[in-house]
C-alpha atoms as a PDB file:
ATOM      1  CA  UNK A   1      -6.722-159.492  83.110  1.00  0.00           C
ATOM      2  CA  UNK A   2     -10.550-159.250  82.138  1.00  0.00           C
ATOM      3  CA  UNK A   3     -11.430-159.782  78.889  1.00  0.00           C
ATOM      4  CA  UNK A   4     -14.992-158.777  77.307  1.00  0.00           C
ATOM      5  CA  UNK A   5     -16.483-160.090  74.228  1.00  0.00           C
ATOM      6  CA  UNK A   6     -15.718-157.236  71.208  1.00  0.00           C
ATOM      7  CA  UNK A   7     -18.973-156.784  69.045  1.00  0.00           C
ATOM      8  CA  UNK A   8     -18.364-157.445  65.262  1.00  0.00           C
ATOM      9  CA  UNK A   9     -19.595-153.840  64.138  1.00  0.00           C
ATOM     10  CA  UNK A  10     -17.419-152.256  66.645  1.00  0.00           C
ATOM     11  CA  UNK A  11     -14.486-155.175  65.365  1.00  0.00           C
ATOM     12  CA  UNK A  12     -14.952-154.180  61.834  1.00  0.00           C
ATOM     13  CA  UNK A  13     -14.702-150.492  62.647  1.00  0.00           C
ATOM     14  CA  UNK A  14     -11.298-151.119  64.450  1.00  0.00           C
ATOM     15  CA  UNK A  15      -9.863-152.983  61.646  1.00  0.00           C
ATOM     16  CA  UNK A  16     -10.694-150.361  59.211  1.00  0.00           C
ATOM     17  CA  UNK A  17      -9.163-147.956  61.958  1.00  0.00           C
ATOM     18  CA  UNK A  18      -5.845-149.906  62.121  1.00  0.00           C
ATOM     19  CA  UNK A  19      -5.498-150.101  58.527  1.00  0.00           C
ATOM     20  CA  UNK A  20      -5.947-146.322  58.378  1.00  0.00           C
ATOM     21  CA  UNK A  21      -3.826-145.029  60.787  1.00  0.00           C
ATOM     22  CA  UNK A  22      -1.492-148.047  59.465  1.00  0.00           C
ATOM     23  CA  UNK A  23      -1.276-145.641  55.776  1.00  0.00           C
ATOM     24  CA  UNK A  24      -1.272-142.571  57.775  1.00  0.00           C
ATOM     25  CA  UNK A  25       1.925-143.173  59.781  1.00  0.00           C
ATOM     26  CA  UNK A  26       3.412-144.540  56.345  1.00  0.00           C
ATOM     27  CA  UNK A  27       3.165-141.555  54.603  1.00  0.00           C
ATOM     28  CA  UNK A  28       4.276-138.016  54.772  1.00  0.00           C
ATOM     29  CA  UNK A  29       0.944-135.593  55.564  1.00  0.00           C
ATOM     30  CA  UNK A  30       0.486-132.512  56.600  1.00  0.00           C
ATOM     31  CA  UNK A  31      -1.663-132.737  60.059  1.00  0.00           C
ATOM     32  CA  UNK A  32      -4.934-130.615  59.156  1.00  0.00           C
ATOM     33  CA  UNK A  33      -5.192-133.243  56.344  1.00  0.00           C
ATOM     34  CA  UNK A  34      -5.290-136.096  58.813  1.00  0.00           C
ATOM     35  CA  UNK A  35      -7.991-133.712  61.555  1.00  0.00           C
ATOM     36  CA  UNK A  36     -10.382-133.370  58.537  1.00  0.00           C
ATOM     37  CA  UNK A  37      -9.884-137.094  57.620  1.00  0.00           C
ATOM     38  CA  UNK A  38     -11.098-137.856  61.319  1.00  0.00           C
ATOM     39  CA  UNK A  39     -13.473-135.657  60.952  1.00  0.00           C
ATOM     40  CA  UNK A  40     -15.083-137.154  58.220  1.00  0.00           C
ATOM     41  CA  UNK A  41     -14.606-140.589  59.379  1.00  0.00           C
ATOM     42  CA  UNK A  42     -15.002-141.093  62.469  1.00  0.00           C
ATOM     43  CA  UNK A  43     -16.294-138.265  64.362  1.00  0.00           C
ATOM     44  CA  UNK A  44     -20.263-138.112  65.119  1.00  0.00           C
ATOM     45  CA  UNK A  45     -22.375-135.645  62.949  1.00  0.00           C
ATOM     46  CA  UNK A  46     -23.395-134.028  66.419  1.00  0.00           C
ATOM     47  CA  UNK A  47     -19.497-133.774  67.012  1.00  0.00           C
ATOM     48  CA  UNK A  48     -18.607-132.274  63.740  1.00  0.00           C
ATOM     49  CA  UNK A  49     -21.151-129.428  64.012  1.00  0.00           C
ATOM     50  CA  UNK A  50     -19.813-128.749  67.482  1.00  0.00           C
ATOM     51  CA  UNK A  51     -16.312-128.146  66.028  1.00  0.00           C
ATOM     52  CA  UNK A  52     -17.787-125.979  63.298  1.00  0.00           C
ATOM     53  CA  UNK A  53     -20.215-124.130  65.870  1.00  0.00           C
ATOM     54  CA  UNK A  54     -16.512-123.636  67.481  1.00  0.00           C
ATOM     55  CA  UNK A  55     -14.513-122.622  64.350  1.00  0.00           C
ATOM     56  CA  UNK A  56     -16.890-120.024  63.769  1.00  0.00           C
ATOM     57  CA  UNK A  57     -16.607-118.360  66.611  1.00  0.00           C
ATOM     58  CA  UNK A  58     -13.346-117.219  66.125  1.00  0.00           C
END
């Protein structure tokens, strides 16, 4: 199996990540709670205006 050396910035962000979705699966909540919690995490700026650009079509 290849392996590839994991940068520490990216490392960090995945142990934050686990520990996250860790509390999420834990705990009852309701699933537009955990979409804007993404949102606000995780998801580029350029990404989140996309999605709004989107919402407001409707």
């Amino acid at each position: 199996m290849p392996t590839m050396k994991i940068p520490e910035k990216i490392w960090e962000r995945a142990e934050k990540t686990a520990v996250d979705a860790t509390l999420l699966r834990r705990t009852p909540v309701n699933i537009s709670e955990v979409i804007r919690y993404v949102l606000e995490n995780y998801l580029e700026d350029g990404m989140r205006d996309f999605i709004e650009q989107e919402k407001a079509k409707k």
